[in-house]
C-alpha atoms as a PDB file:
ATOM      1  CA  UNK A   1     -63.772  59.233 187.917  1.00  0.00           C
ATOM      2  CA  UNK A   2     -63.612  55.494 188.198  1.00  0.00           C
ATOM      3  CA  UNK A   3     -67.331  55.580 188.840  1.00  0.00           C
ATOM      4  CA  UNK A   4     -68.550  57.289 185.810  1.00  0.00           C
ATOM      5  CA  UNK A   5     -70.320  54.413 183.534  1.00  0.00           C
ATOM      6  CA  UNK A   6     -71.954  56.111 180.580  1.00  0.00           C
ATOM      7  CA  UNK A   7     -70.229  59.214 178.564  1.00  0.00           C
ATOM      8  CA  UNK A   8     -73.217  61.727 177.651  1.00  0.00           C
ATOM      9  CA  UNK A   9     -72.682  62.914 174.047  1.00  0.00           C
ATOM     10  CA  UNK A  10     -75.165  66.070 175.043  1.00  0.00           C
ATOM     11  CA  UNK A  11     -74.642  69.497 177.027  1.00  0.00           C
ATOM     12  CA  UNK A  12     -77.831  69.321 177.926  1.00  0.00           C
ATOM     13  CA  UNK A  13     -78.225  69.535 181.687  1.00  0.00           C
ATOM     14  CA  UNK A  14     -81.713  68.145 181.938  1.00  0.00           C
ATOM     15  CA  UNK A  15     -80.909  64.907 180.189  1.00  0.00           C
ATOM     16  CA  UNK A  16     -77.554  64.539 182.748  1.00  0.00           C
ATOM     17  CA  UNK A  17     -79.858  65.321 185.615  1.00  0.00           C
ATOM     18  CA  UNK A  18     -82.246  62.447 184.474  1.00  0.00           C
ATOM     19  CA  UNK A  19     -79.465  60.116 183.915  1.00  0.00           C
ATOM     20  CA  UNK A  20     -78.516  61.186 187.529  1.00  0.00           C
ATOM     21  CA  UNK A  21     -81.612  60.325 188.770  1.00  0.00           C
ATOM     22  CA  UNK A  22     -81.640  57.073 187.845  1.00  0.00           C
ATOM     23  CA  UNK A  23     -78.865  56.478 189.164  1.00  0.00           C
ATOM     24  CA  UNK A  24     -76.326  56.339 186.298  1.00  0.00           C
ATOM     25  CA  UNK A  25     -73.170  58.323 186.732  1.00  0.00           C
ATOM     26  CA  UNK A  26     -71.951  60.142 183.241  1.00  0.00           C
ATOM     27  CA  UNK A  27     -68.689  62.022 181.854  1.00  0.00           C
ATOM     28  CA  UNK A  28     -70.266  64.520 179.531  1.00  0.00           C
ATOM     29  CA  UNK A  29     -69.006  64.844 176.136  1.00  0.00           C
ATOM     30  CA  UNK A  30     -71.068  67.003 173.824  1.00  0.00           C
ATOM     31  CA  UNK A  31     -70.797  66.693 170.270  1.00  0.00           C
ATOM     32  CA  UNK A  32     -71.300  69.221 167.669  1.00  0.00           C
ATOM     33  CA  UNK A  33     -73.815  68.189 164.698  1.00  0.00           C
ATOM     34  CA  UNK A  34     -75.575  69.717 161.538  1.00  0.00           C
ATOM     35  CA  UNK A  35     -79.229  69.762 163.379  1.00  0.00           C
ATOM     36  CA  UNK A  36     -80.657  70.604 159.306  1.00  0.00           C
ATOM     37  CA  UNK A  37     -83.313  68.514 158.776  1.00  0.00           C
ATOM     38  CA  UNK A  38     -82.711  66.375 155.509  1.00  0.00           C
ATOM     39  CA  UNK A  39     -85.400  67.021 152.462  1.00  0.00           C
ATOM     40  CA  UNK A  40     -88.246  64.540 152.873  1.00  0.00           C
ATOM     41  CA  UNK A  41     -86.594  63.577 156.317  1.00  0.00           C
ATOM     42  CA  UNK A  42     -90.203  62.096 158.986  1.00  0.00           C
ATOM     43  CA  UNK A  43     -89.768  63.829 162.350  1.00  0.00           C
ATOM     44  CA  UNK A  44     -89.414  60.155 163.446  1.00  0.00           C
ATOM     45  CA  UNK A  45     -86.363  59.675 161.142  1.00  0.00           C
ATOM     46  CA  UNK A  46     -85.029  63.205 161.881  1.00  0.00           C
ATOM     47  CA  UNK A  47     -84.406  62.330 165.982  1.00  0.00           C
ATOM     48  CA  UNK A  48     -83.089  58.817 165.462  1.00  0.00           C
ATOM     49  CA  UNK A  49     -80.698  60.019 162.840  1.00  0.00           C
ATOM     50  CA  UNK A  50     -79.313  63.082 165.044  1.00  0.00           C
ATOM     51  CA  UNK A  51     -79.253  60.329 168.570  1.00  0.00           C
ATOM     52  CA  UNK A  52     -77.412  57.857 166.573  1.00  0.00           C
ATOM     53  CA  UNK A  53     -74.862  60.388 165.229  1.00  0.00           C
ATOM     54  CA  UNK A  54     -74.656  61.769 168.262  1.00  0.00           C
ATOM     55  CA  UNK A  55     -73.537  58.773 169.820  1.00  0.00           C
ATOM     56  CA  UNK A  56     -71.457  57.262 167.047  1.00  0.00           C
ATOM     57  CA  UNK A  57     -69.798  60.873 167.048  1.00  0.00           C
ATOM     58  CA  UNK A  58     -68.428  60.858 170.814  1.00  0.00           C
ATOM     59  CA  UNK A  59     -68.069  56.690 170.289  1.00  0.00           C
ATOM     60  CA  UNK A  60     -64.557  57.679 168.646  1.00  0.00           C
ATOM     61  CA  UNK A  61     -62.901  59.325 171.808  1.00  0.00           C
ATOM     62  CA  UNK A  62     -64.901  57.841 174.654  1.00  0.00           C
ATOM     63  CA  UNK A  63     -64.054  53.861 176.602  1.00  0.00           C
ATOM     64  CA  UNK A  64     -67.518  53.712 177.931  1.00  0.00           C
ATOM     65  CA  UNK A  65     -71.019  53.240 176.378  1.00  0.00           C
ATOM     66  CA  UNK A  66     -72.315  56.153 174.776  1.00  0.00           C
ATOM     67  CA  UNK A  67     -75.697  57.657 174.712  1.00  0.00           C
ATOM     68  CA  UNK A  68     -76.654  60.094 172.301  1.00  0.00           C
ATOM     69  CA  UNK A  69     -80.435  61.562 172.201  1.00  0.00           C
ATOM     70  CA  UNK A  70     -82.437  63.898 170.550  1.00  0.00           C
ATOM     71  CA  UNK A  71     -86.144  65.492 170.574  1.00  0.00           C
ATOM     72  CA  UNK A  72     -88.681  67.321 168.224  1.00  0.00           C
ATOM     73  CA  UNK A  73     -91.089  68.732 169.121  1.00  0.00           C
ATOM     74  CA  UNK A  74     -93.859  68.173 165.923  1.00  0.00           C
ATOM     75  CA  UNK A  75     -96.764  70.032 165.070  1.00  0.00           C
ATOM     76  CA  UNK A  76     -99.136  69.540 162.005  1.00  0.00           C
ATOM     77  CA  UNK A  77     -96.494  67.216 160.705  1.00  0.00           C
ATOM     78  CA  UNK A  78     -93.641  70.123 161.035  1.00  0.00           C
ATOM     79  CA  UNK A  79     -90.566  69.915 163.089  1.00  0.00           C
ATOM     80  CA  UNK A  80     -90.255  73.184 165.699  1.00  0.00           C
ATOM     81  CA  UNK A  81     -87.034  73.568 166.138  1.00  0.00           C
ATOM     82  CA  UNK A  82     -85.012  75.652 168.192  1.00  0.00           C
ATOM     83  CA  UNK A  83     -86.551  79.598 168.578  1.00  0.00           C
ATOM     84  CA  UNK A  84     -84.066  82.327 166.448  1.00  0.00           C
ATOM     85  CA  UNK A  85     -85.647  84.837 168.451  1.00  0.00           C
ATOM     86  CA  UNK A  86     -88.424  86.185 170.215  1.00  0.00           C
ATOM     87  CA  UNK A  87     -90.469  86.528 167.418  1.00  0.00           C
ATOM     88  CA  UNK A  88     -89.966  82.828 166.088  1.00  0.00           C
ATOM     89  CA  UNK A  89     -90.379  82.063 169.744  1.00  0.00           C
ATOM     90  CA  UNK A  90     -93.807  83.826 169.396  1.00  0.00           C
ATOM     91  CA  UNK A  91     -95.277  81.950 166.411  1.00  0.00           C
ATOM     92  CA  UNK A  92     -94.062  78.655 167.552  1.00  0.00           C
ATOM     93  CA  UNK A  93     -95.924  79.298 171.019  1.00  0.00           C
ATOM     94  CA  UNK A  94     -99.109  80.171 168.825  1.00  0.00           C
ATOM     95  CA  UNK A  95     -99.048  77.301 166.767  1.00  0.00           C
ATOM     96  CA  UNK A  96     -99.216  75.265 170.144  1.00  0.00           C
ATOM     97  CA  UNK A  97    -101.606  77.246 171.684  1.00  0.00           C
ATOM     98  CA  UNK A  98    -105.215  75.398 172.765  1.00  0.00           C
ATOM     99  CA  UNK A  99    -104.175  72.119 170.964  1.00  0.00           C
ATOM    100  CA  UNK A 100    -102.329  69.311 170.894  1.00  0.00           C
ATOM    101  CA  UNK A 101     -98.889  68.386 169.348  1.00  0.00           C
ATOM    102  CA  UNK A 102     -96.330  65.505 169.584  1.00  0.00           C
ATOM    103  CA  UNK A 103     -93.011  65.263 170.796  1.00  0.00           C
ATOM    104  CA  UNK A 104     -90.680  62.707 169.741  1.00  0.00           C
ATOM    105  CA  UNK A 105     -87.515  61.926 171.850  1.00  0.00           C
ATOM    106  CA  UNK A 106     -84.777  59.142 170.678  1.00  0.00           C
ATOM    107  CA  UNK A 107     -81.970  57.605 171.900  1.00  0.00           C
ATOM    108  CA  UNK A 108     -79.340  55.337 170.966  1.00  0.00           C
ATOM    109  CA  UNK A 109     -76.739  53.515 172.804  1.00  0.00           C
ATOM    110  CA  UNK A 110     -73.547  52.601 171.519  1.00  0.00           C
ATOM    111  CA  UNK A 111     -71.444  50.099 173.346  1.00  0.00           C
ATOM    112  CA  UNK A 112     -70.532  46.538 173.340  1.00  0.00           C
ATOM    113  CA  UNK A 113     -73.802  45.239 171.882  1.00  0.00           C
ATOM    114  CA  UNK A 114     -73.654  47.534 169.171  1.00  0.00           C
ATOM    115  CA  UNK A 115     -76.042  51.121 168.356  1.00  0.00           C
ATOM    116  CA  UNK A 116     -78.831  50.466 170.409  1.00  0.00           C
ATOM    117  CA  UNK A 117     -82.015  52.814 169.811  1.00  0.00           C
ATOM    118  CA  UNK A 118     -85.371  53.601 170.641  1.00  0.00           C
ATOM    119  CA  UNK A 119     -87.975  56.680 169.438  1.00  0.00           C
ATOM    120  CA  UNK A 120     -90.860  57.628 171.813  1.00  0.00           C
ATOM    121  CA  UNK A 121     -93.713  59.607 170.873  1.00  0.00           C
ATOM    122  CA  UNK A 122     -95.230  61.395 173.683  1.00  0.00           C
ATOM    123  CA  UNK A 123     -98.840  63.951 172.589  1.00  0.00           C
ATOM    124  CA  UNK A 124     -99.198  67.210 174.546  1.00  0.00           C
ATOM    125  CA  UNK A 125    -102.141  69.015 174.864  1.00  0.00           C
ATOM    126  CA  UNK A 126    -101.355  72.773 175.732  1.00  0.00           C
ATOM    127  CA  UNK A 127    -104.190  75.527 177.063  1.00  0.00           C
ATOM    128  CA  UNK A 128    -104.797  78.542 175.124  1.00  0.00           C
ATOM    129  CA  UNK A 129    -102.200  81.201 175.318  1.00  0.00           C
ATOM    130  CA  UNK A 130    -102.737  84.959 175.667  1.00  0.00           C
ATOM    131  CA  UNK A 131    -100.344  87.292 173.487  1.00  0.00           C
ATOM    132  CA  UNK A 132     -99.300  88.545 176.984  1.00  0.00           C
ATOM    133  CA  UNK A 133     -98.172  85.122 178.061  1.00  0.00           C
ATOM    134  CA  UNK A 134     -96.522  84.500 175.493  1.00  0.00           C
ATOM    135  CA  UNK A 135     -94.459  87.571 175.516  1.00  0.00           C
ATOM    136  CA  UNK A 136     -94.234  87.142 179.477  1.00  0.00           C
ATOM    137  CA  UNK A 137     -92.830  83.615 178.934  1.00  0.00           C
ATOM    138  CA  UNK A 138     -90.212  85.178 176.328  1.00  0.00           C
ATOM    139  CA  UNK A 139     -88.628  87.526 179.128  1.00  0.00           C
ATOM    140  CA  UNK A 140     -88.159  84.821 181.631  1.00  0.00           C
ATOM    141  CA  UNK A 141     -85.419  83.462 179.332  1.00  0.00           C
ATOM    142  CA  UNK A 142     -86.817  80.248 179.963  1.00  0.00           C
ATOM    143  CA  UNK A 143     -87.747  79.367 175.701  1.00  0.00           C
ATOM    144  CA  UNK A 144     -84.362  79.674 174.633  1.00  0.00           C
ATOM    145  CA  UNK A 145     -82.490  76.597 173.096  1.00  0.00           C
ATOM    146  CA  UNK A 146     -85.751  74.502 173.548  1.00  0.00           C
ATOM    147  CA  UNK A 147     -87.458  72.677 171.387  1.00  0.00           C
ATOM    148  CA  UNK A 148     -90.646  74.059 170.455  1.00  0.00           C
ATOM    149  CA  UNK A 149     -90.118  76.986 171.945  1.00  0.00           C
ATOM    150  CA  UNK A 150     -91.046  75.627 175.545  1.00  0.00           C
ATOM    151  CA  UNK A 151     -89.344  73.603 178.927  1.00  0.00           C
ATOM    152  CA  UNK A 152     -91.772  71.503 179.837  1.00  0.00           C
ATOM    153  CA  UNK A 153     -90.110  70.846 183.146  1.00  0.00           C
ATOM    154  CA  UNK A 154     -89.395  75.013 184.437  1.00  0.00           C
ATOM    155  CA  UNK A 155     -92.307  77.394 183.870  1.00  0.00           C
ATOM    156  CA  UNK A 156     -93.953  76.336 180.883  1.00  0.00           C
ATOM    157  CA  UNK A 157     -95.617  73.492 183.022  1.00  0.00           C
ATOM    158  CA  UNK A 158     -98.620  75.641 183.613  1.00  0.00           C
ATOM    159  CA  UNK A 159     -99.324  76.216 180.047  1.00  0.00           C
ATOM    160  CA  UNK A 160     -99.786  72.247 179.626  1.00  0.00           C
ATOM    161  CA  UNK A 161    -103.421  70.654 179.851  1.00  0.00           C
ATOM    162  CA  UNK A 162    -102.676  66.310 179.231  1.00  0.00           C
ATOM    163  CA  UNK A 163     -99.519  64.411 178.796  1.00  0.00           C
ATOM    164  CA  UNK A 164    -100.075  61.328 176.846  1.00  0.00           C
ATOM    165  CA  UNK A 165     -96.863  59.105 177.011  1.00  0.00           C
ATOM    166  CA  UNK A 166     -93.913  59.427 178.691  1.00  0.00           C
ATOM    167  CA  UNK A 167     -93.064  63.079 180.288  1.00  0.00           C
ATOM    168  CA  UNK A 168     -89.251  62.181 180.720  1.00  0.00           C
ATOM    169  CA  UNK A 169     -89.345  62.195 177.603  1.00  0.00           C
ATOM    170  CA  UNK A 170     -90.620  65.659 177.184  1.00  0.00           C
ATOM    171  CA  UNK A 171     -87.986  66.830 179.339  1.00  0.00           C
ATOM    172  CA  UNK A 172     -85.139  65.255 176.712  1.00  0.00           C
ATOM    173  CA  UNK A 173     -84.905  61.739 177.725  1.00  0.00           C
ATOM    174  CA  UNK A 174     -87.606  58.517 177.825  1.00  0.00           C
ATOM    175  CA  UNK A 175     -86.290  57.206 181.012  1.00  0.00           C
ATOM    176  CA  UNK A 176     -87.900  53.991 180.944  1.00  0.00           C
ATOM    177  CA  UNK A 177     -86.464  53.006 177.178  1.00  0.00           C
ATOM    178  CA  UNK A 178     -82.937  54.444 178.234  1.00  0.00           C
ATOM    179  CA  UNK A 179     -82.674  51.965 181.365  1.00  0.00           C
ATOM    180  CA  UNK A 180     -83.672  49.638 179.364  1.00  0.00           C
ATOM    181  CA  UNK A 181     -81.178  50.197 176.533  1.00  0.00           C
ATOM    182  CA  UNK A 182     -78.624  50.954 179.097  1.00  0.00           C
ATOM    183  CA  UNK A 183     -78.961  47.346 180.464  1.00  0.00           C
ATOM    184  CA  UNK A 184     -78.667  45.718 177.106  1.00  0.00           C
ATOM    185  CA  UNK A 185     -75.238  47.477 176.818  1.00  0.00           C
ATOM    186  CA  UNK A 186     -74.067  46.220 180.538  1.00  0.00           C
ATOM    187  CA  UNK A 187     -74.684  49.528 181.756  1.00  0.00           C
ATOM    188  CA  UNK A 188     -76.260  50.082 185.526  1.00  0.00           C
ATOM    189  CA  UNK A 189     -79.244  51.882 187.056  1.00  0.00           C
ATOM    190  CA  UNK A 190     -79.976  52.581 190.563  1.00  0.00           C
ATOM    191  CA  UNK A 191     -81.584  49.099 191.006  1.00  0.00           C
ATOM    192  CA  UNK A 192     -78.445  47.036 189.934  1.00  0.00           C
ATOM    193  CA  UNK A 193     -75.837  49.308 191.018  1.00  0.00           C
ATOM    194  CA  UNK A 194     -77.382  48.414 194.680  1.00  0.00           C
ATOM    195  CA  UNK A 195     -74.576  45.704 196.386  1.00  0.00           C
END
């Protein structure tokens, strides 16, 4: 335990595995949020909000830093949330299908500097989807609880075309703004963690 140097205010295991693989050891604290988008809320404003709650949230019962992060996935100007079900699933997958969309990821960093943040924008370009795939992708499992419908990081790579930006960020976490924000706030990465 004396190791851990960031506390995680997310369940989400692909945003601990990236911390991991940078080198940054985390206690995981998830925090429970209204996700409701506010009226008039940009996607842009949407994700910082919900990172810096996040963060402030678990701030209250955690000693270390705390990084809280969230990510949209944004087509025409519309957030795509989370699918209720297969057909939701469905129609989001459409919507993506043979074109491109953003995805916005932030993070924020609480600690002894203060909240910390940064918002990426990364634009993904998918291939047209068949009805079949679609429903094929459905019965994997693999859509549920992600944004947009998709994991761009299991089997869902083979539906993407281009990546413009950062793909960690994709995943749930811009890797190269978090080390960054993680150093402002003292906290190590692999290359200063090394004696």
């Amino acid at each position: 335990m004396l190791d851990l140097v960031l506390c995680l205010a997310s369940a989400s295991p692909r945003r601990r595995d990236l911390l991991t693989s940078i080198g940054v050891k985390v206690d995981v604290q998830p925090v429970d949020i209204d996700e409701t988008p506010l009226v008039d809320e940009t996607p842009a404003t949407y994700v910082m909000r919900l990172a810096r709650e996040k963060a402030c949230n678990a701030a209250g019962r955690c000693a270390l830093p705390v990084l809280g992060a969230d990510t949209a996935v944004v087509c025409d100007g519309a957030i795509l949330g989370k699918p209720e079900g297969r057909e939701h699933a469905a129609t989001m997958l459409r919507s993506l299908s043979g074109r491109g969309h953003e995805v916005l990821t932030a993070v924020a960093v609480s600690g002894p500097f203060g909240l910390l943040d940064a918002c990426v924008t990364t634009r993904v370009e998918m291939r047209d989807l068949t009805d079949d795939e679609i429903a094929a992708y459905w019965a994997t499992g693999e859509p549920v609880g992600k944004a947009g419908g998709y994991a761009i990081q299991g089997l869902a790579a083979v539906f993407v075309a281009r990546v413009e930006g950062s793909h960690s960020a994709v995943v749930g976490l811009p890797l190269f703004e978090t080390a960054a924000l993680l150093a402002r706030q003292g906290v190590p990465v692999w290359n200063r963690a090394m004696p």
